[in-house]
PDB file of N, CA and C in Angstrom:
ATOM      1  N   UNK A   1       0.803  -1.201   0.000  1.00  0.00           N
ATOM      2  CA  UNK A   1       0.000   0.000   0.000  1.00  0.00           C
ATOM      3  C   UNK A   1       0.847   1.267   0.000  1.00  0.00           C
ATOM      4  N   UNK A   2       2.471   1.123  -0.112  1.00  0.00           N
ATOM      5  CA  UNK A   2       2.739   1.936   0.442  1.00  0.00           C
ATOM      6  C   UNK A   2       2.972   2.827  -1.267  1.00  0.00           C
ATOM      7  N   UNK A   3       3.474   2.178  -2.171  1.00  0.00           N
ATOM      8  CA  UNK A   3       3.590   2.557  -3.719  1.00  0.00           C
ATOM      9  C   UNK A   3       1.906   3.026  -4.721  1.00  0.00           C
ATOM     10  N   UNK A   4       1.950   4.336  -4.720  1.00  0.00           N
ATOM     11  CA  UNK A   4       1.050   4.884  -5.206  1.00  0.00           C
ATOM     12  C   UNK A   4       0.696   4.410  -6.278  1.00  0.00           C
ATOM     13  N   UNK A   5       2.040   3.865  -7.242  1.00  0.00           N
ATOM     14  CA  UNK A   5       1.766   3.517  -8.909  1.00  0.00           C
ATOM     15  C   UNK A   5       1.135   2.057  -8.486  1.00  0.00           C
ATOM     16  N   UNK A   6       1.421   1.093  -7.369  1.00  0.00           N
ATOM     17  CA  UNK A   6       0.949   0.028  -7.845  1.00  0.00           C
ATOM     18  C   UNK A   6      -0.654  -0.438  -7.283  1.00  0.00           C
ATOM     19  N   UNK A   7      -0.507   0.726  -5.775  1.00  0.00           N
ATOM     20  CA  UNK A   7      -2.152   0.448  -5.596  1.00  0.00           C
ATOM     21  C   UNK A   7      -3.468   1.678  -6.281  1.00  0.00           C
ATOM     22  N   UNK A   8      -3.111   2.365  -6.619  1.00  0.00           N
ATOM     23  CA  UNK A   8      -3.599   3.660  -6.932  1.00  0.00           C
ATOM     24  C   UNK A   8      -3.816   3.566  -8.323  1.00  0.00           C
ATOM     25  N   UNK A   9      -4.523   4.322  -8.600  1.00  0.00           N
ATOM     26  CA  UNK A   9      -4.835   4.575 -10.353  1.00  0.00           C
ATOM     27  C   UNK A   9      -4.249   5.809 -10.848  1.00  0.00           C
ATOM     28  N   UNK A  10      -3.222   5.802 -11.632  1.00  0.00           N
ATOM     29  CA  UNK A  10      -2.997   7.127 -12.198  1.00  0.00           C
ATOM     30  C   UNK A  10      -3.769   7.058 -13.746  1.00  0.00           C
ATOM     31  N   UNK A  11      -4.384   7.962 -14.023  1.00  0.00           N
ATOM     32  CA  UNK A  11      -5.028   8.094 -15.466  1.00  0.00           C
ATOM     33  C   UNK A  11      -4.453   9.146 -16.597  1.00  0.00           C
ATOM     34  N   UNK A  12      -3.863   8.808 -17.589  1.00  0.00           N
ATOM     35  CA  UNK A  12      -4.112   9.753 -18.790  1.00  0.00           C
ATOM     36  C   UNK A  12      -5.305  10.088 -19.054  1.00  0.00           C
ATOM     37  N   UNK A  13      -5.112  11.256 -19.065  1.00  0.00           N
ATOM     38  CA  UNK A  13      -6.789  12.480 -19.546  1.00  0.00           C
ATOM     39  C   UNK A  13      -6.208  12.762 -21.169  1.00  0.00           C
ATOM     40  N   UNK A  14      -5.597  13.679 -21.268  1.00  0.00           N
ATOM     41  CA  UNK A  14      -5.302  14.483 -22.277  1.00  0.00           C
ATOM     42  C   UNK A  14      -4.030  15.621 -22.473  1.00  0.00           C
ATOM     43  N   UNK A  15      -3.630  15.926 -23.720  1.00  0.00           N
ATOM     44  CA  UNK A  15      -2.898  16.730 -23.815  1.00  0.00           C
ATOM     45  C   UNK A  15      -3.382  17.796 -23.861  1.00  0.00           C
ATOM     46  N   UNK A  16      -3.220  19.348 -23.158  1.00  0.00           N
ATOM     47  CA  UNK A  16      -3.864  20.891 -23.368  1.00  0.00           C
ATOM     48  C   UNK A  16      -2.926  21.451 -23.879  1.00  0.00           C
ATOM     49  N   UNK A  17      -2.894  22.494 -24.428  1.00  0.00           N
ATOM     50  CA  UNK A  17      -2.398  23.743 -25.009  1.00  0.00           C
ATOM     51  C   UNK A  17      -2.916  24.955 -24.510  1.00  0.00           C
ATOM     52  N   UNK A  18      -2.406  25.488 -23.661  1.00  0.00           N
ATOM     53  CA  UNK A  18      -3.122  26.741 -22.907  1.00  0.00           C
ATOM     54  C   UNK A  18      -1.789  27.884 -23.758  1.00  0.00           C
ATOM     55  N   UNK A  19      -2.093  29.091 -22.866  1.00  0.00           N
ATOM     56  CA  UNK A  19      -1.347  30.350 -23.466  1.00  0.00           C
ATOM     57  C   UNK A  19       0.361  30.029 -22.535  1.00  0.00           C
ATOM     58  N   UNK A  20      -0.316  29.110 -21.532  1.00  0.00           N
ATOM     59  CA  UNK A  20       1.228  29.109 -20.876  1.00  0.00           C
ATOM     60  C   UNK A  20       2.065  28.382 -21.289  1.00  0.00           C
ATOM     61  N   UNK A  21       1.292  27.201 -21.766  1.00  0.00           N
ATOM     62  CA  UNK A  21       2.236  26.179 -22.610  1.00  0.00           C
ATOM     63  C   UNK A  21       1.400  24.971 -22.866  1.00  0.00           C
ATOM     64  N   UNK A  22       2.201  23.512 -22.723  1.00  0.00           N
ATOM     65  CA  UNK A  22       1.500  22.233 -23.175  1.00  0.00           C
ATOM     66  C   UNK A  22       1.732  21.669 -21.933  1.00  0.00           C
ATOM     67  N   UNK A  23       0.745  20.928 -21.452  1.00  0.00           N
ATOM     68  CA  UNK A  23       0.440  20.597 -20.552  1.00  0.00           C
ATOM     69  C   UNK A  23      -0.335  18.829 -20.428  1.00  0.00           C
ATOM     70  N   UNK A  24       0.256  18.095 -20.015  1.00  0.00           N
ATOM     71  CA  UNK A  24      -0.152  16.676 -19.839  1.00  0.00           C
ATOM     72  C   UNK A  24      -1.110  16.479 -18.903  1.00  0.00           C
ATOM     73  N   UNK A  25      -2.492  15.883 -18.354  1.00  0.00           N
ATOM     74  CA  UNK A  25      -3.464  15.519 -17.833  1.00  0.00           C
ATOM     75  C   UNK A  25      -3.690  14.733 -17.078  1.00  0.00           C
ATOM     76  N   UNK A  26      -3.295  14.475 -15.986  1.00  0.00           N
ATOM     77  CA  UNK A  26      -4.041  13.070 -15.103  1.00  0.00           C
ATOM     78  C   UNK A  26      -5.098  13.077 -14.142  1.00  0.00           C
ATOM     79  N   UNK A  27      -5.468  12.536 -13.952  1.00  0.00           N
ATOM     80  CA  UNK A  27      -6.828  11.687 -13.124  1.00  0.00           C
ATOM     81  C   UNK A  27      -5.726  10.879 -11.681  1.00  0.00           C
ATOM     82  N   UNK A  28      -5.911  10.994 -10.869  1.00  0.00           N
ATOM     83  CA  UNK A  28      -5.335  10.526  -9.602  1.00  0.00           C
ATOM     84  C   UNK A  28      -6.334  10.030  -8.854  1.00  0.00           C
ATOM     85  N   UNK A  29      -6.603   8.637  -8.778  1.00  0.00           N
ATOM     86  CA  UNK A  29      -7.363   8.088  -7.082  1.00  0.00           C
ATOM     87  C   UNK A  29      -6.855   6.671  -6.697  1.00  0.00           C
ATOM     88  N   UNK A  30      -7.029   6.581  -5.512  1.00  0.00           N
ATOM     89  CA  UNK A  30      -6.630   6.228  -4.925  1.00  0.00           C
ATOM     90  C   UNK A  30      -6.914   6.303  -2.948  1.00  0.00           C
ATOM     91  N   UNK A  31      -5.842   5.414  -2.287  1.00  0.00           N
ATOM     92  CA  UNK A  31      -6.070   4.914  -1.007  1.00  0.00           C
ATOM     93  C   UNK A  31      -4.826   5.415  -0.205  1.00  0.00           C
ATOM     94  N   UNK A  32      -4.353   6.107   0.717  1.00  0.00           N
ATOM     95  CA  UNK A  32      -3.350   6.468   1.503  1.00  0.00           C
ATOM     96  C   UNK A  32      -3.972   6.846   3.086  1.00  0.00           C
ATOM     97  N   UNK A  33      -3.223   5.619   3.374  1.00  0.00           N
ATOM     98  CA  UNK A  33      -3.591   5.886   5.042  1.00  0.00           C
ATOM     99  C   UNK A  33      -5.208   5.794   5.415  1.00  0.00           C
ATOM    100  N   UNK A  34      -5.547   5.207   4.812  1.00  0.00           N
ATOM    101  CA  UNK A  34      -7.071   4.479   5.258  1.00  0.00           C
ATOM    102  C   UNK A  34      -8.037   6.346   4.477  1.00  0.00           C
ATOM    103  N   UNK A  35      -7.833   6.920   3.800  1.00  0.00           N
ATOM    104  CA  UNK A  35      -8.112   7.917   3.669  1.00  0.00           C
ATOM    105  C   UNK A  35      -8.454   7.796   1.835  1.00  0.00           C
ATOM    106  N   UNK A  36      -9.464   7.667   1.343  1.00  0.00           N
ATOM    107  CA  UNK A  36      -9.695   7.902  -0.169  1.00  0.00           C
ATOM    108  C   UNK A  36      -9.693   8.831  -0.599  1.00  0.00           C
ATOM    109  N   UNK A  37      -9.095   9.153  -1.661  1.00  0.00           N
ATOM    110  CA  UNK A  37      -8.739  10.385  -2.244  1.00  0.00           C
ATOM    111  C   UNK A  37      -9.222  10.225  -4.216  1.00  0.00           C
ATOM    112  N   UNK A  38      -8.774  11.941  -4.693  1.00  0.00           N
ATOM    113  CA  UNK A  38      -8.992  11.890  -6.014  1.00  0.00           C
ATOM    114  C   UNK A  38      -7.931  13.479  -6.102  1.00  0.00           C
ATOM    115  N   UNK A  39      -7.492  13.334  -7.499  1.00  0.00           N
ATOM    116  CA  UNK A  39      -7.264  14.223  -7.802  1.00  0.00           C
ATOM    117  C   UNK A  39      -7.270  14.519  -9.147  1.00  0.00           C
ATOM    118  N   UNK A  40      -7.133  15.826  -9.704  1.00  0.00           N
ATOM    119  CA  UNK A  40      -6.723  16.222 -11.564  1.00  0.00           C
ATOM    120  C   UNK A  40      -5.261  16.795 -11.262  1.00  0.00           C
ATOM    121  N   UNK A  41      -4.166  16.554 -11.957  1.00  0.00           N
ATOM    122  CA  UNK A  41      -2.796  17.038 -12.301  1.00  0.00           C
ATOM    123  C   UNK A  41      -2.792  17.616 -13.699  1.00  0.00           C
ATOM    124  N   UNK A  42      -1.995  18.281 -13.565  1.00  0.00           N
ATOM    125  CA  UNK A  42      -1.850  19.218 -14.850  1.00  0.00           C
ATOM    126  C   UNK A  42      -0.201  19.439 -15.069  1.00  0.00           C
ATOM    127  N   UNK A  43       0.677  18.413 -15.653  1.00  0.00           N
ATOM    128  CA  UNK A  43       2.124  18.497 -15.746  1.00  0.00           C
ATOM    129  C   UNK A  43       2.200  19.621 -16.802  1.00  0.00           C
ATOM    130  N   UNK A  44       3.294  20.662 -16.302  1.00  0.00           N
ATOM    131  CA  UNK A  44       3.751  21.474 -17.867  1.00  0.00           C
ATOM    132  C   UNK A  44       4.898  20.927 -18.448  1.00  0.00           C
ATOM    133  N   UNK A  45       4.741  20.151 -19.626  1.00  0.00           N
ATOM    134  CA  UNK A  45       5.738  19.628 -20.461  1.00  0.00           C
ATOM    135  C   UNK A  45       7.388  20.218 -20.488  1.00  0.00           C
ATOM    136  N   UNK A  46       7.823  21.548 -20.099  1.00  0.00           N
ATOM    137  CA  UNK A  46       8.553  21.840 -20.238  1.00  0.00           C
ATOM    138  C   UNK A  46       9.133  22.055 -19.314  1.00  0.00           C
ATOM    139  N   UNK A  47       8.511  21.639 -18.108  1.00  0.00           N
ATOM    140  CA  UNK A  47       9.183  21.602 -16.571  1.00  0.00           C
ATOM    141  C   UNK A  47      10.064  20.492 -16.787  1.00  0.00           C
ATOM    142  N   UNK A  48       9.395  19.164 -17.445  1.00  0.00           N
ATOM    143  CA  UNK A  48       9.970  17.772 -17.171  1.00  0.00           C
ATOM    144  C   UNK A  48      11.361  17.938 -17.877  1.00  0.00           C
ATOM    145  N   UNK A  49      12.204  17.472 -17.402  1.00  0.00           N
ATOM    146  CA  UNK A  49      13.720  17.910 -17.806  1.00  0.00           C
ATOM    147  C   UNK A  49      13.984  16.873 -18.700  1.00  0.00           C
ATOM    148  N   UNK A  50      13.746  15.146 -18.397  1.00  0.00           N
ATOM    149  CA  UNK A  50      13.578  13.920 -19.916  1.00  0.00           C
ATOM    150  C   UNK A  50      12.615  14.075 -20.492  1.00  0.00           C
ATOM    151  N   UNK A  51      12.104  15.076 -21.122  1.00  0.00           N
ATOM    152  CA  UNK A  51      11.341  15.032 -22.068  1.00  0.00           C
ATOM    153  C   UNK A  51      11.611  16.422 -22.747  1.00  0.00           C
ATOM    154  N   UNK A  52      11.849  15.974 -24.831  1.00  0.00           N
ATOM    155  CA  UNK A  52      12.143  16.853 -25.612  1.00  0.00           C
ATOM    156  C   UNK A  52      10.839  16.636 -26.729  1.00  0.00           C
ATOM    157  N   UNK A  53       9.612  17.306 -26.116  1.00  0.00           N
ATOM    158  CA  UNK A  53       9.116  17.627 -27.062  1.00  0.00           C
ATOM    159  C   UNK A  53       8.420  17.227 -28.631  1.00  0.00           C
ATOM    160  N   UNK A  54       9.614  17.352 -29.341  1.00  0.00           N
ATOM    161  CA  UNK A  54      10.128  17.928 -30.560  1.00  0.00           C
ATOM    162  C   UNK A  54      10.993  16.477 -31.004  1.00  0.00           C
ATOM    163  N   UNK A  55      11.432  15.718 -30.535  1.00  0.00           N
ATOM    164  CA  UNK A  55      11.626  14.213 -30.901  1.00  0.00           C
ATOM    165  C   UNK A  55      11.097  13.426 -29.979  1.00  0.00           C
ATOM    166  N   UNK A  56      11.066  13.307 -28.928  1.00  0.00           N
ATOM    167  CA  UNK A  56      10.290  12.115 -28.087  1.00  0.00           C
ATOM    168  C   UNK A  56       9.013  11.550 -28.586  1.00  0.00           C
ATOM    169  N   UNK A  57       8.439  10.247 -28.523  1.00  0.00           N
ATOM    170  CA  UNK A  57       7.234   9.820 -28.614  1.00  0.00           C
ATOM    171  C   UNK A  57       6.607   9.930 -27.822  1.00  0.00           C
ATOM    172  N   UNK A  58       5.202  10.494 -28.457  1.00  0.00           N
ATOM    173  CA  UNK A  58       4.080  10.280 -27.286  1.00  0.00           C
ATOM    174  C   UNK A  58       4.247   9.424 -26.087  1.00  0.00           C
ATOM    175  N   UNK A  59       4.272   8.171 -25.871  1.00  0.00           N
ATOM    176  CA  UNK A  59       4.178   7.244 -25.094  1.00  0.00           C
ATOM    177  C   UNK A  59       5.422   7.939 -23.912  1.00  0.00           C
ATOM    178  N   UNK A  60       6.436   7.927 -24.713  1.00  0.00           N
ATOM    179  CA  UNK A  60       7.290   8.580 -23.640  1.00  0.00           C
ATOM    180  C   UNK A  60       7.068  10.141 -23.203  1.00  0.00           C
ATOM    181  N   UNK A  61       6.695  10.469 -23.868  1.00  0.00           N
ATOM    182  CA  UNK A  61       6.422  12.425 -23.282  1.00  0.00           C
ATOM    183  C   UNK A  61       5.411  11.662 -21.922  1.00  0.00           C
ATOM    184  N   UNK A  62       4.409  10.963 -21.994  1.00  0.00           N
ATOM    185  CA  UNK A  62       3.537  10.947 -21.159  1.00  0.00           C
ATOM    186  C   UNK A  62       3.990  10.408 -20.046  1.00  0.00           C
ATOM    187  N   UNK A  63       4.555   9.178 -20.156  1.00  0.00           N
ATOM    188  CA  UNK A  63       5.414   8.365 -19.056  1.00  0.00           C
ATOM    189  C   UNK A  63       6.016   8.763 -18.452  1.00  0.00           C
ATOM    190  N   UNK A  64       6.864  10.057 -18.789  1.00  0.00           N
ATOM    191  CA  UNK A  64       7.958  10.768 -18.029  1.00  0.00           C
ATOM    192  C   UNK A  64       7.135  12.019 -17.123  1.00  0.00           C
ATOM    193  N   UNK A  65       6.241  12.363 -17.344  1.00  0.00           N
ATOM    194  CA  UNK A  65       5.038  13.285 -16.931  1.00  0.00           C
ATOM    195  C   UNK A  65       4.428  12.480 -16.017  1.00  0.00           C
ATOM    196  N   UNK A  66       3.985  11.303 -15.916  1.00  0.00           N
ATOM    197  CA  UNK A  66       3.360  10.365 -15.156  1.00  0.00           C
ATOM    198  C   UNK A  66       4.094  10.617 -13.970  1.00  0.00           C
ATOM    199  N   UNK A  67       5.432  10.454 -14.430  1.00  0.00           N
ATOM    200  CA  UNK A  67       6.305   9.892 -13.438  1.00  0.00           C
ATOM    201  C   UNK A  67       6.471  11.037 -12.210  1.00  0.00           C
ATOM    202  N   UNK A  68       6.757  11.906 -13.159  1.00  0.00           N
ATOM    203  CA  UNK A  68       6.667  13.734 -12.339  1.00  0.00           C
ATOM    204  C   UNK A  68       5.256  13.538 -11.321  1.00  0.00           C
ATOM    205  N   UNK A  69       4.184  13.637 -12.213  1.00  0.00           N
ATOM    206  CA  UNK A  69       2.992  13.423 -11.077  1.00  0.00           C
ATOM    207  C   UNK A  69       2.773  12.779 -10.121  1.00  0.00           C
ATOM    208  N   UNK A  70       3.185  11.617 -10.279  1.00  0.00           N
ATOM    209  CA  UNK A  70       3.182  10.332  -8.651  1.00  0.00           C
ATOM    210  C   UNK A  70       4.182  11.212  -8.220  1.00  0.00           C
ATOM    211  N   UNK A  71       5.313  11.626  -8.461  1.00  0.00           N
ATOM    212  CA  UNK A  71       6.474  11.897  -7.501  1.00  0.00           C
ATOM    213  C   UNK A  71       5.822  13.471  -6.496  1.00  0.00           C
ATOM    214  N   UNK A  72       4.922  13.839  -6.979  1.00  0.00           N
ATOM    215  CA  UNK A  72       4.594  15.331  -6.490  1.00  0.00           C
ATOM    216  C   UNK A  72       3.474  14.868  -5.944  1.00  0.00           C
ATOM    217  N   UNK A  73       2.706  14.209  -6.147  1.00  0.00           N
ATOM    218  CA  UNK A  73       1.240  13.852  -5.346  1.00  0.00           C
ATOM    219  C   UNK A  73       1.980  12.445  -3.862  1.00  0.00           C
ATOM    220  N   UNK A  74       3.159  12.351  -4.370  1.00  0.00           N
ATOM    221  CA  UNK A  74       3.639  11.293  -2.952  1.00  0.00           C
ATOM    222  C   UNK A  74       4.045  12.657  -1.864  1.00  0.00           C
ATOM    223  N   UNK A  75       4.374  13.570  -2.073  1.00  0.00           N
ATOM    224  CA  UNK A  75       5.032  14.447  -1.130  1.00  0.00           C
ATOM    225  C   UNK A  75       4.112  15.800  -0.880  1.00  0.00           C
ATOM    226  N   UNK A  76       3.230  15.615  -1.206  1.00  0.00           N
ATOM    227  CA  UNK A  76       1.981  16.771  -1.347  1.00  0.00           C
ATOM    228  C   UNK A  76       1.515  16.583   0.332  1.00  0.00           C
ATOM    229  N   UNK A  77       1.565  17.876   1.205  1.00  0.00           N
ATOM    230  CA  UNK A  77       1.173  17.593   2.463  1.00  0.00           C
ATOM    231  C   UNK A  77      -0.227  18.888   2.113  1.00  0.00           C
ATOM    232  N   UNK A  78      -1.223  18.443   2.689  1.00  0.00           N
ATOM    233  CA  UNK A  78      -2.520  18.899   2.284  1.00  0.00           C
ATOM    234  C   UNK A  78      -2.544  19.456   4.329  1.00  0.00           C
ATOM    235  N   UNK A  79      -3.377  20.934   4.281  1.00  0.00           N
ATOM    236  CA  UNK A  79      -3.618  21.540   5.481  1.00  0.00           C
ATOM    237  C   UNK A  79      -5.171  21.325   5.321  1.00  0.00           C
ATOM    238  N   UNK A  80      -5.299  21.525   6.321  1.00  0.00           N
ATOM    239  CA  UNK A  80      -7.643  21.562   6.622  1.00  0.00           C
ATOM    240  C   UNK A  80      -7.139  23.441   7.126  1.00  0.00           C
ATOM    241  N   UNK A  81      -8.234  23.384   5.826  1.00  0.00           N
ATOM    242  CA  UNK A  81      -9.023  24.934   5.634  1.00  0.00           C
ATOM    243  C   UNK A  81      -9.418  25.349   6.913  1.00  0.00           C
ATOM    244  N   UNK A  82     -10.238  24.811   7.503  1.00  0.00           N
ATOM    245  CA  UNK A  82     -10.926  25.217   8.831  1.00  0.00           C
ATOM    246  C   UNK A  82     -12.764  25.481   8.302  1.00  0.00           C
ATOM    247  N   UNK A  83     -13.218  25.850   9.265  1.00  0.00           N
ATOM    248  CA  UNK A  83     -15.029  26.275   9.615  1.00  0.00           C
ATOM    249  C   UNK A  83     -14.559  27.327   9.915  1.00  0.00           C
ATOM    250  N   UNK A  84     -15.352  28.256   8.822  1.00  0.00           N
ATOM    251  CA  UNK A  84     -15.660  29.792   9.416  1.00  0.00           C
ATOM    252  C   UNK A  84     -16.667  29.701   9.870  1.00  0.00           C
ATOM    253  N   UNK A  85     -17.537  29.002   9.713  1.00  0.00           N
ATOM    254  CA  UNK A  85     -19.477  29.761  10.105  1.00  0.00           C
ATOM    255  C   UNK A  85     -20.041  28.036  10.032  1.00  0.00           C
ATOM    256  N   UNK A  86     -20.813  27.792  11.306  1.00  0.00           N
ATOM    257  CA  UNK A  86     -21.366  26.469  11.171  1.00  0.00           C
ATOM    258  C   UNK A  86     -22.851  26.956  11.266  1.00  0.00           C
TER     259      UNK A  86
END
């Protein structure tokens, strides 16, 4: 339980093109610490340092983006907002 990739679902969504750049898509759910979760990731292609773009294959642009995402959603420490008004 403790490996996100092997109990967890990471999903390809899609590739975007926004004004900031290109951007890879995932779907995140999954089980950590008795606690169910979900998430959407949004990798920017040009953060990922193994990946060129401009010769790489699909399969690999995405894989290497995957990889970025589990590694940032394993170390993601989440705070509680709080109750303003009950």
């Amino acid at each position: 339980m403790k490996n996100i990739a092997e109990n967890n679902l990471v999903r390809f969504i899609n590739i975007a093109k926004k004004k900031d750049g290109m951007f890879a898509n995932f779907r995140v759910k999954g089980v950590r610490g008795g606690v169910l979760f979900s998430a959407s990731i949004a990798v920017d292609m040009a953060a990922v340092p193994a990946v060129d773009t401009a010769s790489d294959s699909l399969e690999k642009i995405i894989e290497e983006c995957a990889k970025v995402a589990i590694r940032e959603v394993k170390k993601t420490e989440f705070h509680f907002e709080g109750l303003t008004a009950v």
